[in-house]
Protein backbone atom coordinates (compact mmCIF):
# COMPACT_ATOMS: atom_id res chain seq x y z
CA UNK A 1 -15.61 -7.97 21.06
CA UNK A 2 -12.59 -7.71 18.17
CA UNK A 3 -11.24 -10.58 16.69
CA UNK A 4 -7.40 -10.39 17.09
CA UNK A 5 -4.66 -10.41 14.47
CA UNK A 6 -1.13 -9.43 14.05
CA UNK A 7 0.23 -8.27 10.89
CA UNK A 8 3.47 -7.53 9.51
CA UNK A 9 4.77 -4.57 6.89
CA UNK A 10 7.96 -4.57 5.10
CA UNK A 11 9.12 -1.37 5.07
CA UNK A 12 9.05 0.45 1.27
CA UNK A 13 7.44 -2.49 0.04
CA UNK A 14 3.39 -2.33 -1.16
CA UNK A 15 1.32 -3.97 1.75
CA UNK A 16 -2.06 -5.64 1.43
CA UNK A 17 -3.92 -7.94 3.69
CA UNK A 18 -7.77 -9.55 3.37
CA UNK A 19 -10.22 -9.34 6.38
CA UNK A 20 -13.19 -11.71 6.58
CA UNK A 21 -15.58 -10.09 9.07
CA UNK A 22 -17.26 -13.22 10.43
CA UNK A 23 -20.97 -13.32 12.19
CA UNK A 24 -21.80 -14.41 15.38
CA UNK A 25 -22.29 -17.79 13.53
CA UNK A 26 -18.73 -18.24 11.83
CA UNK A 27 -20.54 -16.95 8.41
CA UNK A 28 -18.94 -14.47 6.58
CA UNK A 29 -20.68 -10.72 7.19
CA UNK A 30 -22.76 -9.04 4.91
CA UNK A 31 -21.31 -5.87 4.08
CA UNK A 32 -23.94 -4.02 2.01
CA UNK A 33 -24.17 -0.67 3.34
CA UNK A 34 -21.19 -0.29 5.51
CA UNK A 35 -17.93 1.55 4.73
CA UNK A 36 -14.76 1.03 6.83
CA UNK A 37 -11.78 2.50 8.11
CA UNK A 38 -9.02 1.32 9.86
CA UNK A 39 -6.05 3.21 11.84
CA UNK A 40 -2.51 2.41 13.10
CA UNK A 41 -0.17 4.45 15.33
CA UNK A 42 2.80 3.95 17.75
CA UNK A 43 0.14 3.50 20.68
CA UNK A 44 -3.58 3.64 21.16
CA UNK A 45 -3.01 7.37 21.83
CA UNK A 46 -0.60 9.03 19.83
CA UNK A 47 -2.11 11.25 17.12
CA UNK A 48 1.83 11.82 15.68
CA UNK A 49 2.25 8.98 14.21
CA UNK A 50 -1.04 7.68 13.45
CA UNK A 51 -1.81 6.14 9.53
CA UNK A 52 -5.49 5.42 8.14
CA UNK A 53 -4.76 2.21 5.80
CA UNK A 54 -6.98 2.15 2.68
CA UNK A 55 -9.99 -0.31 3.11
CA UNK A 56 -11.72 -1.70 0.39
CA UNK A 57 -14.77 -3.72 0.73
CA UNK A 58 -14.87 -6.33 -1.73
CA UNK A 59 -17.63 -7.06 -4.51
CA UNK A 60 -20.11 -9.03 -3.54
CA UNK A 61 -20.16 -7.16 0.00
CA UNK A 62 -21.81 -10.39 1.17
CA UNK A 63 -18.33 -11.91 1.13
CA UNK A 64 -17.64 -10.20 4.30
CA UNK A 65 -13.84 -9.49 2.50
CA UNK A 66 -12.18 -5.86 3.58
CA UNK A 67 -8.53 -5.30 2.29
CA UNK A 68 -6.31 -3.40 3.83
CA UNK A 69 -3.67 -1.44 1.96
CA UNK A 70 -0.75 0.62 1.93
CA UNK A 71 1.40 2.22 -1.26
CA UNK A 72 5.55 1.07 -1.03
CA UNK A 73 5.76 5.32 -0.12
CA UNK A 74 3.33 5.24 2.53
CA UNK A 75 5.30 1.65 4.04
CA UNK A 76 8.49 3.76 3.36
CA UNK A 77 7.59 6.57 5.87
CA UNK A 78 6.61 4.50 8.11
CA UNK A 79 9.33 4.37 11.50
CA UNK A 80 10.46 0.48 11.74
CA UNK A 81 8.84 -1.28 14.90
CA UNK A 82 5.84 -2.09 17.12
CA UNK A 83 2.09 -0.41 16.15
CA UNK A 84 -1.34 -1.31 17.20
CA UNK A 85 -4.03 -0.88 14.84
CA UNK A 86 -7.83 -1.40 14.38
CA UNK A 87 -10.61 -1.83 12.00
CA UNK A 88 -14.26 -0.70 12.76
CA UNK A 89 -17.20 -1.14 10.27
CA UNK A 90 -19.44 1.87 9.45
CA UNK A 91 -23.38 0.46 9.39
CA UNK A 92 -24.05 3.72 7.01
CA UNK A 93 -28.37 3.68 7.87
CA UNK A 94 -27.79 4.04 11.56
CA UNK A 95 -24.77 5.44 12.00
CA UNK A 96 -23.31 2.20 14.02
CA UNK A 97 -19.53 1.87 14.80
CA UNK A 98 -18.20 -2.10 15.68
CA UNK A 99 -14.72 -2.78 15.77
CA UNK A 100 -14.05 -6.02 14.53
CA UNK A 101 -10.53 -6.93 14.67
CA UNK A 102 -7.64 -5.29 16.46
CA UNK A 103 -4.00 -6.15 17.10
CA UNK A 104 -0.16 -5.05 16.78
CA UNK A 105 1.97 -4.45 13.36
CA UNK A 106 5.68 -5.12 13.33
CA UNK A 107 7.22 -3.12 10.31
CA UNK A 108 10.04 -4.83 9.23
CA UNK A 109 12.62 -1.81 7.85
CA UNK A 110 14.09 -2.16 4.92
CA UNK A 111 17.93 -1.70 3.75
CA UNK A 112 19.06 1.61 2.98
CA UNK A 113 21.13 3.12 0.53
């Protein structure tokens, strides 16, 4: 099961948060030979307004540290409000999917000119 974690965006500004994907033990995850991808959108099925965020997995990949990133353009066209978003881990040998955290995303708008 996904951890759970809310996050919030300002609006036009650059966004980055870290993820520590954690073992069944508490340790941090090693993430040598994984890639991974996370998504937000308006609701778990709208394909309008869905965003991939960029996900980096840090160096060393035994840290268990993705960031997750948006540019101050992509924040900027994002619609202020409510989102839910996930993050799933790519095991890249087998071809194994695990979502490991999940949650909602206020953006905060910003003021207009």
């Amino acid at each position: 099961m996904a951890a759970i974690a809310n996050l919030t965006i300002d609006q036009g500004a650059s966004f980055s948060s870290d993820v520590t994907v954690k073992d069944a033990n508490g340790n941090a995850f090693d993430l040598t030979g994984y890639t991974a991808s996370a998504k937000m959108a308006k609701g778990y099925s709208s394909t309008r307004t869905r965003t991939s965020l960029t996900c980096t997995i840090s160096t060393p990949a035994t840290s268990g540290i993705v960031t997750l990133a948006l540019t101050a353009d992509q924040t900027g066209a994002l619609d202020d409000g409510r989102y839910v978003y996930d993050l799933e881990i790519l095991q890249t040998s087998s071809s194994t999917i695990t979502r490991v955290i999940e949650g909602i995303i206020t953006v905060r708008p910003q003021v207009t000119t």
